[in-house]
C-alpha atoms as a PDB file:
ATOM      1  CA  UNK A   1     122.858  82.872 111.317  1.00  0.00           C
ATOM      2  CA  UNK A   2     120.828  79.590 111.636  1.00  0.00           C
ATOM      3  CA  UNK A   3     117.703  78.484 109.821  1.00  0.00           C
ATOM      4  CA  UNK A   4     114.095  76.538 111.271  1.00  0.00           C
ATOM      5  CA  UNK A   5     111.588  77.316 114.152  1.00  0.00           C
ATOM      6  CA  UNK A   6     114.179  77.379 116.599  1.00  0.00           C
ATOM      7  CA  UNK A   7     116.437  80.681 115.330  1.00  0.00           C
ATOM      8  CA  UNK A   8     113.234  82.465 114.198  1.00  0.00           C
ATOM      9  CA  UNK A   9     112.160  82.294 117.681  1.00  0.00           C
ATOM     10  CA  UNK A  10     115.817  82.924 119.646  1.00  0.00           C
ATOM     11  CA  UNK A  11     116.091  86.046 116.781  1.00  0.00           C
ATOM     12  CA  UNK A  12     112.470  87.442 117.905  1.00  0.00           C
ATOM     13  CA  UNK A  13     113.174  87.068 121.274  1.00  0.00           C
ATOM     14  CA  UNK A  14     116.622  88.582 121.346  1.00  0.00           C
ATOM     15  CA  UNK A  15     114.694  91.772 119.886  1.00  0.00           C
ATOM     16  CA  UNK A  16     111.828  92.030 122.313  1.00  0.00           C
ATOM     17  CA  UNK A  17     114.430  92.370 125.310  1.00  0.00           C
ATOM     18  CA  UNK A  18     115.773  95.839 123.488  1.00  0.00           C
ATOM     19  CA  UNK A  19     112.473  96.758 123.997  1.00  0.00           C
ATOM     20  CA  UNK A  20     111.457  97.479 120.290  1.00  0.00           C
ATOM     21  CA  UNK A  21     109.151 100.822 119.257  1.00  0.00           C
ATOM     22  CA  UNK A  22     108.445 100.180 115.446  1.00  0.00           C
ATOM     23  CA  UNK A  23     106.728 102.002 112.720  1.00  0.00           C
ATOM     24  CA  UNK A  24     106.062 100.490 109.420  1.00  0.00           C
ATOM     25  CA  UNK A  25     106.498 103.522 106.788  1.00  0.00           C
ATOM     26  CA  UNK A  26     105.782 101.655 103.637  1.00  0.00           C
ATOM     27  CA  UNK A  27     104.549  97.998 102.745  1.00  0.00           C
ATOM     28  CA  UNK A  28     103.477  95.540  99.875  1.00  0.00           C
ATOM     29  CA  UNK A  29     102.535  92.394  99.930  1.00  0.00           C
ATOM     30  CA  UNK A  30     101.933  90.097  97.147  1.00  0.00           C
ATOM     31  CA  UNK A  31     100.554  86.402  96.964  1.00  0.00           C
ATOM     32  CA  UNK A  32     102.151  83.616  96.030  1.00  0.00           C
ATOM     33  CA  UNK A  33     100.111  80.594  93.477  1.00  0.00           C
ATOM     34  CA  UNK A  34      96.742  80.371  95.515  1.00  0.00           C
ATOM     35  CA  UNK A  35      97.562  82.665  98.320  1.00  0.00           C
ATOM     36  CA  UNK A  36      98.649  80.029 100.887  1.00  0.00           C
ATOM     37  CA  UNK A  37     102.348  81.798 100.344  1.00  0.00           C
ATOM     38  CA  UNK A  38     102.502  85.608 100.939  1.00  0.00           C
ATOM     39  CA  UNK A  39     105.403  88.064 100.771  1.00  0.00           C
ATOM     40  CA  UNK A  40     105.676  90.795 102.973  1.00  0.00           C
ATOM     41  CA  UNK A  41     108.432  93.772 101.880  1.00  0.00           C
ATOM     42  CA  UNK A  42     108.645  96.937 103.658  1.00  0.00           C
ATOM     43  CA  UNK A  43     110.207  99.823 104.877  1.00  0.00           C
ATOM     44  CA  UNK A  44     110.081 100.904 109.262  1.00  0.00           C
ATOM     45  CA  UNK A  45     111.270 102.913 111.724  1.00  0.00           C
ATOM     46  CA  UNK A  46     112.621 101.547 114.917  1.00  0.00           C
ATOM     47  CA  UNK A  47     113.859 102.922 118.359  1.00  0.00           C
ATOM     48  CA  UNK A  48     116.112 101.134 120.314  1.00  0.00           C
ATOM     49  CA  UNK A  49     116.403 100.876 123.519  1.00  0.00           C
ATOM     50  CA  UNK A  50     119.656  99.769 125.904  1.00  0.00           C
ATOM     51  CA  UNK A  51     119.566 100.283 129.053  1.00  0.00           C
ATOM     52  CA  UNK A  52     119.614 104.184 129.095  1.00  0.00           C
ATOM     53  CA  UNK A  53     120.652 104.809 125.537  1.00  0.00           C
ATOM     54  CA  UNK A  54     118.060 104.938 123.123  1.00  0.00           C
ATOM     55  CA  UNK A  55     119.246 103.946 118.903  1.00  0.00           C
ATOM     56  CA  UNK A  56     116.792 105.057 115.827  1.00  0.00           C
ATOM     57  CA  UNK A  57     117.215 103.120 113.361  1.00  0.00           C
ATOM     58  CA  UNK A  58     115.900 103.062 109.678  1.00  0.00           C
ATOM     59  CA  UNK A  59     115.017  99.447 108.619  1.00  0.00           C
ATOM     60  CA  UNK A  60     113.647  97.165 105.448  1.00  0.00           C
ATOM     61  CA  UNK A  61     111.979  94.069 105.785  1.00  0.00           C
ATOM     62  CA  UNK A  62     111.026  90.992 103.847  1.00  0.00           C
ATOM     63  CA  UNK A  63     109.289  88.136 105.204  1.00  0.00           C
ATOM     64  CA  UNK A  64     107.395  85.010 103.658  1.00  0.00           C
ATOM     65  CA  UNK A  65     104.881  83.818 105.651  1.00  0.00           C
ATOM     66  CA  UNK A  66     102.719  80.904 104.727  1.00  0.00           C
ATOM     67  CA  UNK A  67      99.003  79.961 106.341  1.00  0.00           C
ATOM     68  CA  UNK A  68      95.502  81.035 105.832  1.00  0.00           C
ATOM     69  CA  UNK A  69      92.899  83.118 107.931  1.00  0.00           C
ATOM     70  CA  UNK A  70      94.225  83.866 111.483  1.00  0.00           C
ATOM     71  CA  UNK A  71      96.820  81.128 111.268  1.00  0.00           C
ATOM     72  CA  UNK A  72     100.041  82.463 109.574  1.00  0.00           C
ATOM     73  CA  UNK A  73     103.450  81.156 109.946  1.00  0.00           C
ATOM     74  CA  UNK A  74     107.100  82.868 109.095  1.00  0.00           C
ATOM     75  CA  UNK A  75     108.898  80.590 106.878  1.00  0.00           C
ATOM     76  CA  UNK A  76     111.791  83.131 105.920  1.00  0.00           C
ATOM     77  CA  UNK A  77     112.597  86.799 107.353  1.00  0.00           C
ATOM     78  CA  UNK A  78     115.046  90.122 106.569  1.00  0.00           C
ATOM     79  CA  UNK A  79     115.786  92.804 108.323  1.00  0.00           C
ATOM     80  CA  UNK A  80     118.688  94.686 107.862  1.00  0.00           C
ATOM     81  CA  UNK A  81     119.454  98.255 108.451  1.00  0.00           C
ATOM     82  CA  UNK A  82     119.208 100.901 105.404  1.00  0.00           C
ATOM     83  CA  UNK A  83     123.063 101.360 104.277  1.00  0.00           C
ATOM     84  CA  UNK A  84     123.574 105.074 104.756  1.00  0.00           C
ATOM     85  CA  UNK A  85     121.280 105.730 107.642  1.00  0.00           C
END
């Protein structure tokens, strides 16, 4: 798994081609020193889909995203399937 801009965006666009139907089920996010720094931890559910077959699958989430106003960037990301789902 790589790090930077670069595998953030290859990672993101690996998951749009399997056509991604998400529901976030449970959030919080908290501020880091002034706010510039949030994190982002959650819970969602997410179908899927592969060619015909279609996968549920129960996820978490953590990102920390840095920015201000409309302008937020991802400096770190998680996802990672529930163990036991």
């Amino acid at each position: 798994m790589g790090k930077g801009t670069k595998c953030i965006r290859e990672y993101f666009d690996y998951c749009v081609t399997l056509q991604p139907c998400r529901k976030i089920t449970q959030i919080a996010c908290d501020a880091i020193g002034s706010g510039a720094v949030v994190t982002a931890n959650g819970f969602y559910d997410f179908e899927l889909y592969n060619y015909d077959k279609t996968t549920k699958v129960r996820g978490r989430f953590t990102f920390v995203l840095e920015g201000g106003d409309t302008n937020w960037k991802i400096l770190s990301h998680h996802s990672s399937k529930v163990p036991g789902t």
